[in-house]
Protein backbone atom coordinates (compact mmCIF):
# COMPACT_ATOMS: atom_id res chain seq x y z
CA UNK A 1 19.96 -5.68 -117.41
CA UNK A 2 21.59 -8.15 -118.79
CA UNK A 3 24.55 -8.11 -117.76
CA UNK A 4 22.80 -8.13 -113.88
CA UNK A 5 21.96 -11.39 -114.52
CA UNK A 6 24.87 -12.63 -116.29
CA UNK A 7 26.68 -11.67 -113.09
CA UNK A 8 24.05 -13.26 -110.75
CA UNK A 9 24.03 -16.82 -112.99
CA UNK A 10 28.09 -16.07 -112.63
CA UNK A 11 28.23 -16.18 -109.28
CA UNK A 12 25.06 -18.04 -108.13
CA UNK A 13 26.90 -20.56 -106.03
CA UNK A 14 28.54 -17.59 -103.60
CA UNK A 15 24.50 -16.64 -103.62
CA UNK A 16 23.44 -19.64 -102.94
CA UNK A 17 25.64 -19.84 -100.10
CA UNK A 18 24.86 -16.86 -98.36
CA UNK A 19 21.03 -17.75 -98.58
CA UNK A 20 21.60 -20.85 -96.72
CA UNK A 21 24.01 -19.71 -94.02
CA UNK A 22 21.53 -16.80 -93.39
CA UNK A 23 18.45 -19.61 -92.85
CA UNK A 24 20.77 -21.54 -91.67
CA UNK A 25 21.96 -18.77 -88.64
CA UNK A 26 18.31 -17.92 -87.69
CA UNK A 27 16.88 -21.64 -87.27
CA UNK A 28 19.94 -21.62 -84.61
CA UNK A 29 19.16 -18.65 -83.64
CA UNK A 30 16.08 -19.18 -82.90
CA UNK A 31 16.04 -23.10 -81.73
CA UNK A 32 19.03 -22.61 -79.23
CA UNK A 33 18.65 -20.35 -75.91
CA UNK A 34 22.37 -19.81 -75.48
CA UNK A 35 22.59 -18.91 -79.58
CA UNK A 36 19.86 -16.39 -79.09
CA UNK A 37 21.32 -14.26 -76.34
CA UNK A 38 24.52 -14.02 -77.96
CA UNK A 39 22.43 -12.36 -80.91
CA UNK A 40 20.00 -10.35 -78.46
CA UNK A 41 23.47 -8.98 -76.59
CA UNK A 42 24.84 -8.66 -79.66
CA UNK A 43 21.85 -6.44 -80.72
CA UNK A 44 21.83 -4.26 -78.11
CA UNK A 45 25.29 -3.63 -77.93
CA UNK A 46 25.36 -2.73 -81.93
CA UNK A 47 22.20 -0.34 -81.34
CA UNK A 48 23.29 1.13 -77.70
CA UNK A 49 26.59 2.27 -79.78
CA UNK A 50 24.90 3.88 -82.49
CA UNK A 51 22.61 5.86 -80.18
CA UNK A 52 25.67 6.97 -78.19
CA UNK A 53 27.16 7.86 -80.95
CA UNK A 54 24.28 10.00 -82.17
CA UNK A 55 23.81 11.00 -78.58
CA UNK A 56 27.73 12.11 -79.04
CA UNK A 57 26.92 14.11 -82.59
CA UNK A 58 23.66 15.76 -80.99
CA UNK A 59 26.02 16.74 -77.97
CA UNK A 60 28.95 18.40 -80.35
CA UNK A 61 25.92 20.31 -81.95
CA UNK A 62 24.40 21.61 -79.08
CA UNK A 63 27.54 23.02 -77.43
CA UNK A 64 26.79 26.46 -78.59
CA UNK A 65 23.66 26.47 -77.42
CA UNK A 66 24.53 25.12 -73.79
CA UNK A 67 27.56 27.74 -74.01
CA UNK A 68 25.52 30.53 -74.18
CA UNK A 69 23.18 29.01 -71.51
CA UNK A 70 26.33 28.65 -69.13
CA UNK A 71 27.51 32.35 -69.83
CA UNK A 72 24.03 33.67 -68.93
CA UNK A 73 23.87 32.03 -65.69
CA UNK A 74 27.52 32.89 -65.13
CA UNK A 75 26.39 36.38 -66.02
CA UNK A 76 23.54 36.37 -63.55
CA UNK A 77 25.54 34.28 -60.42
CA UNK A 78 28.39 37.59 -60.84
CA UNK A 79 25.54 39.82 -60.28
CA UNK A 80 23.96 38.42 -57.25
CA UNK A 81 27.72 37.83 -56.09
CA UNK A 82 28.75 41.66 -56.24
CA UNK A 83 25.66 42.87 -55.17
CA UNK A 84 25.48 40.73 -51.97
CA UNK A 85 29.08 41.61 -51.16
CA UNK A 86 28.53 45.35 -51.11
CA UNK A 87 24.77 44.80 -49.18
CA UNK A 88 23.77 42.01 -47.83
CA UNK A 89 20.29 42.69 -47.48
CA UNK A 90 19.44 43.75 -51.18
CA UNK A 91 15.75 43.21 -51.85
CA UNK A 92 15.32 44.30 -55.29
CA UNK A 93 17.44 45.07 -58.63
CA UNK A 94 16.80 48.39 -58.19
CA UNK A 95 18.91 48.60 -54.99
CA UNK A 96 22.03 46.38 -56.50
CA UNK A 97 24.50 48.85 -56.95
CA UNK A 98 26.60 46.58 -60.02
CA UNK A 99 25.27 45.39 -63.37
CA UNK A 100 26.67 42.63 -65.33
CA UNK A 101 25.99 42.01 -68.88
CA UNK A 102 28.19 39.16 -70.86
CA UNK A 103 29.85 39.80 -74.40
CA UNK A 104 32.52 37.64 -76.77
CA UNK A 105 35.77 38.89 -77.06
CA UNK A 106 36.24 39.30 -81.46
CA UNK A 107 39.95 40.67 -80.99
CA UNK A 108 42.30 40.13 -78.55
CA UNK A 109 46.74 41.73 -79.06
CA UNK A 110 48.62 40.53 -76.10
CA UNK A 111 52.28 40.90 -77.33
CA UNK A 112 52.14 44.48 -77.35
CA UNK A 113 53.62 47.34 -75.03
CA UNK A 114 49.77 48.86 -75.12
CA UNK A 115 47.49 45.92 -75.66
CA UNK A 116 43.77 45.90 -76.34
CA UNK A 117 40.57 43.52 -76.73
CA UNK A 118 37.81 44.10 -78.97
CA UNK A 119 33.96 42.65 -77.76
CA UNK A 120 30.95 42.39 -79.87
CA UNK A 121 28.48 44.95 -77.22
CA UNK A 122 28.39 48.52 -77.80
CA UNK A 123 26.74 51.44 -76.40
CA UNK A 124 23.30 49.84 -77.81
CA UNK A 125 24.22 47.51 -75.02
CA UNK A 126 24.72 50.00 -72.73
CA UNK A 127 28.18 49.53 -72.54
CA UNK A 128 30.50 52.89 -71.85
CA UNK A 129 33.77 53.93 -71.28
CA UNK A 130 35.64 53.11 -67.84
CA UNK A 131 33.50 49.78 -66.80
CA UNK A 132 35.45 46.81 -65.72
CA UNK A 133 35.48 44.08 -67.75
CA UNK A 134 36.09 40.41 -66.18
CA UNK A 135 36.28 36.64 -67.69
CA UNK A 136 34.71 33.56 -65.61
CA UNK A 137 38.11 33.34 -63.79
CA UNK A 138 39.47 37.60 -62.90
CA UNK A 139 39.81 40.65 -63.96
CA UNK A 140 40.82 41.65 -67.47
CA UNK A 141 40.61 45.29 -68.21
CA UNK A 142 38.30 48.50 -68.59
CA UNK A 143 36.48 49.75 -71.78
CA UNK A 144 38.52 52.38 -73.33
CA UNK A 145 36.20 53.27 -76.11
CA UNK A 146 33.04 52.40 -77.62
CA UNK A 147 30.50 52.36 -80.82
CA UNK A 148 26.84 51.77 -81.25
CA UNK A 149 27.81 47.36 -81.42
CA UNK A 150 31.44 47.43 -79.91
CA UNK A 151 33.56 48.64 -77.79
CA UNK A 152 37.41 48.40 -76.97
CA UNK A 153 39.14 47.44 -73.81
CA UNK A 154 42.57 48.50 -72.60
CA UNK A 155 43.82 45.02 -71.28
CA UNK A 156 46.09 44.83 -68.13
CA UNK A 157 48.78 44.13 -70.31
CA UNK A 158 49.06 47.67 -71.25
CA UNK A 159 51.74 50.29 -69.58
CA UNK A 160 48.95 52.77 -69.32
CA UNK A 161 46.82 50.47 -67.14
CA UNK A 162 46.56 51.15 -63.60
CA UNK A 163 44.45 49.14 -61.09
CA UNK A 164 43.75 49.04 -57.29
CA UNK A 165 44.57 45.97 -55.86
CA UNK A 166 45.37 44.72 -52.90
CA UNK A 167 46.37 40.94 -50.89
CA UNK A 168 43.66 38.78 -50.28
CA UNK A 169 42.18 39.31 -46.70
CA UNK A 170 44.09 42.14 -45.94
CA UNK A 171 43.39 45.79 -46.19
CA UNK A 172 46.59 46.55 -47.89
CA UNK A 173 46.33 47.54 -51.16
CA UNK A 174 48.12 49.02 -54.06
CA UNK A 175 48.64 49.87 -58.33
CA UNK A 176 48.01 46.72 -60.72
CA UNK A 177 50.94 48.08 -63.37
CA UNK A 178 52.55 45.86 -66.36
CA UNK A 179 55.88 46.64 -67.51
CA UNK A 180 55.34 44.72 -71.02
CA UNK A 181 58.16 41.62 -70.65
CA UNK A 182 55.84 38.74 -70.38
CA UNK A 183 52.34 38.30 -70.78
CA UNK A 184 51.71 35.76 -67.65
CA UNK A 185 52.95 37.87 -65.19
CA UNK A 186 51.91 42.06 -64.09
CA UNK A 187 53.47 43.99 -61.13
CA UNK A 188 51.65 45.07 -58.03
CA UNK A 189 53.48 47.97 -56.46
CA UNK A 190 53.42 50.42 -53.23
CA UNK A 191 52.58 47.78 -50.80
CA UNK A 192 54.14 48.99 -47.88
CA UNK A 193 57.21 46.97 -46.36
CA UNK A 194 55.46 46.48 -43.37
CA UNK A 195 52.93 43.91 -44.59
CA UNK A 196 53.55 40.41 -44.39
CA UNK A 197 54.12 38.65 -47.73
CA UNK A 198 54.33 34.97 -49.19
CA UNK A 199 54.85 33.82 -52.59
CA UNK A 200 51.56 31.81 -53.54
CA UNK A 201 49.68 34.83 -51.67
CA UNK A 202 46.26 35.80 -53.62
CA UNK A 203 45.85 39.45 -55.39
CA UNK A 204 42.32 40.86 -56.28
CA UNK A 205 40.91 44.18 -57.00
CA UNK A 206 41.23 46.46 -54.09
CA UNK A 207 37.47 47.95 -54.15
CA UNK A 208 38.88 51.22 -53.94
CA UNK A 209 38.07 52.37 -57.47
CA UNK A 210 34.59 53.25 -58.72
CA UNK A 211 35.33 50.42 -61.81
CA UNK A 212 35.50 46.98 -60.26
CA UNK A 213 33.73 45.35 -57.26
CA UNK A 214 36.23 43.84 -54.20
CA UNK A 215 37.87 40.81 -54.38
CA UNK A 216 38.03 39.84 -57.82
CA UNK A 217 40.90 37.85 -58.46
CA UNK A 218 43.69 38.58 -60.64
CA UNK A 219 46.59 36.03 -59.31
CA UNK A 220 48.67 34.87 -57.38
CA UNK A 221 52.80 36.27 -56.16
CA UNK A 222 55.28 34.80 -57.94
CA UNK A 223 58.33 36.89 -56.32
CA UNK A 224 58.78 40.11 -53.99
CA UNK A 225 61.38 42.57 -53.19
CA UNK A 226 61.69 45.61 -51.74
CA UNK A 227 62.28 48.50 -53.83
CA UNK A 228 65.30 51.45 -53.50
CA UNK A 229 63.56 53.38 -51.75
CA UNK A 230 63.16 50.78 -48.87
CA UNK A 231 59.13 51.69 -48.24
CA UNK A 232 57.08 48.93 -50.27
CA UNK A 233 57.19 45.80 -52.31
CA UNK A 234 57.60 45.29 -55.76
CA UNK A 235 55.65 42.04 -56.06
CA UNK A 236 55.15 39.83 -59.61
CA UNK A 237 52.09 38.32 -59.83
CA UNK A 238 51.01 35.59 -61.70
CA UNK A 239 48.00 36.03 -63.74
CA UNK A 240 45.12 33.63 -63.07
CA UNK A 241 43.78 34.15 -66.23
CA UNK A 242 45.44 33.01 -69.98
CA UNK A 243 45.88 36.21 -71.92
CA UNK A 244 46.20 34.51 -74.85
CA UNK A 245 42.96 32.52 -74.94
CA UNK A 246 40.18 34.99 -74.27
CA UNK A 247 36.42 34.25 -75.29
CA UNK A 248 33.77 35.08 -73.24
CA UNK A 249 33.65 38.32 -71.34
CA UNK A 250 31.67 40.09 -68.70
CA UNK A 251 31.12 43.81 -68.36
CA UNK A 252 30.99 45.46 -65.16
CA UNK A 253 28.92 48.64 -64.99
CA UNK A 254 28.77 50.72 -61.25
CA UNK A 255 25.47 52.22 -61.09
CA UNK A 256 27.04 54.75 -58.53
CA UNK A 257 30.15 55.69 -60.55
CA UNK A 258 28.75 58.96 -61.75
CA UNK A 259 27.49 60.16 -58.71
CA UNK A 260 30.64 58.97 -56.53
CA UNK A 261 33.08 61.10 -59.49
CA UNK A 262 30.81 64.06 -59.49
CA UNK A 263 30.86 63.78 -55.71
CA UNK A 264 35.08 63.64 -55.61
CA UNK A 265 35.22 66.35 -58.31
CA UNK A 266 33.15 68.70 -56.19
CA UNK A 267 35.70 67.69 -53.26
CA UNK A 268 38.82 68.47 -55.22
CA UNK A 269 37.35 71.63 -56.60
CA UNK A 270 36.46 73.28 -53.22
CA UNK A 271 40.23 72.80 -51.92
């Protein structure tokens, strides 16, 4: 305690200073118009910024939150969108013939010859082998295996992997392959030589699989060339989405897919 007010009687002038300029400042303040609005500005400005800034903090805190709010309604616009394309006159969920159910991706191998994603839904989720599996931006693979809270998807960057695709507005489709050189870019093959082709030209699913809706994009051609045998393209595409920065996910599931195999099996059988 004492030595409290050995410093205060120490510096008591530098005190006594202060106290006066601070009287000093608020009888200005307070007798001169232009003195206070320079302090009322000043004011405002000091507290706007601090409630930005805690406006800012709040923000960074909530983006979690609002993620998973923008991957639900994601979830829900895909829905409505591949269920209108395939009947425009739906009425009721229990007519749409595609279900869509978001997951995070937990694992993701890209520089591999057979690559594969790992996402936090399982068959608890209803998730099951051979649904398509999309981001916000195109395709991305089909589950290849599943548990009761995950399951495992064989990317498109895998040499096993083949897709239907075709070029955008055209009915010309063909096999998404990969032949494991570079991550970015797949090949589209047996497009037949007589369709017209441009670089810059848009590739999407083909709809002619039982796995993913129509028109889902995967990317755009980088280069073509016919192949030795003179008959189709072998076209590089461009992958719209970055296969090394995977998050969120959406599954695919076809409502019809069992009936349509057991249908084609029946077909294949009788012959």
């Amino acid at each position: 305690m004492q030595r409290i007010i050995n410093f205060i009687l120490d510096n008591r002038n530098t005190f006594l200073y202060v106290l006066l300029f601070v009287i000093g400042l608020v009888f200005t303040i307070q007798s001169h118009t232009y003195h206070h609005s320079k302090y009322f500005n000043s004011s405002k400005w000091l507290s706007g910024s601090l409630y930005d800034t805690k406006a800012d903090i709040t923000d960074y805190f909530s983006l979690k939150s609002e993620n998973k709010k923008l991957i639900k309604e994601n979830e829900r616009l895909k829905f409505l969108l591949y269920n209108q394309q395939s009947d425009s006159n739906f009425t009721s969920p229990s007519n749409m013939e595609f279900e869509v159910q978001s997951a995070k991706v937990i694992k993701n191998s890209f520089a591999l010859a057979r690559n594969y994603l790992t996402i936090n839904a399982g068959e608890k989720s209803g998730i099951k082998q051979d649904m398509g599996v999309i981001t916000s931006q195109g395709i991305l693979g089909v589950v290849e295996n599943t548990s009761n809270n995950f399951a495992t998807v064989q990317s498109i960057l895998n040499t096993k992997s083949s897709i239907n695709a075709k070029i955008k507005h055209t009915d010309y489709f063909g096999s998404l392959k990969w032949n494991a050189r570079d991550y970015r870019v797949v090949q589209l093959i047996d497009i037949p030589r007589s369709v017209p082709v441009m670089i810059g030209d848009t590739i999407v699913t083909g709809g002619m699989s039982s796995i993913f809706p129509e028109n889902i994009p995967i990317g755009t051609i980088k280069t073509y060339n016919l192949n030795q045998s003179q008959s189709s393209y072998d076209i590089e595409v461009d992958l719209i989405n970055d296969m090394a920065n995977i998050r969120a996910v959406y599954i695919i599931k076809n409502k019809n897919r069992e009936e349509i195999l057991e249908l084609e099996k029946l077909t294949i059988d009788a012959q």
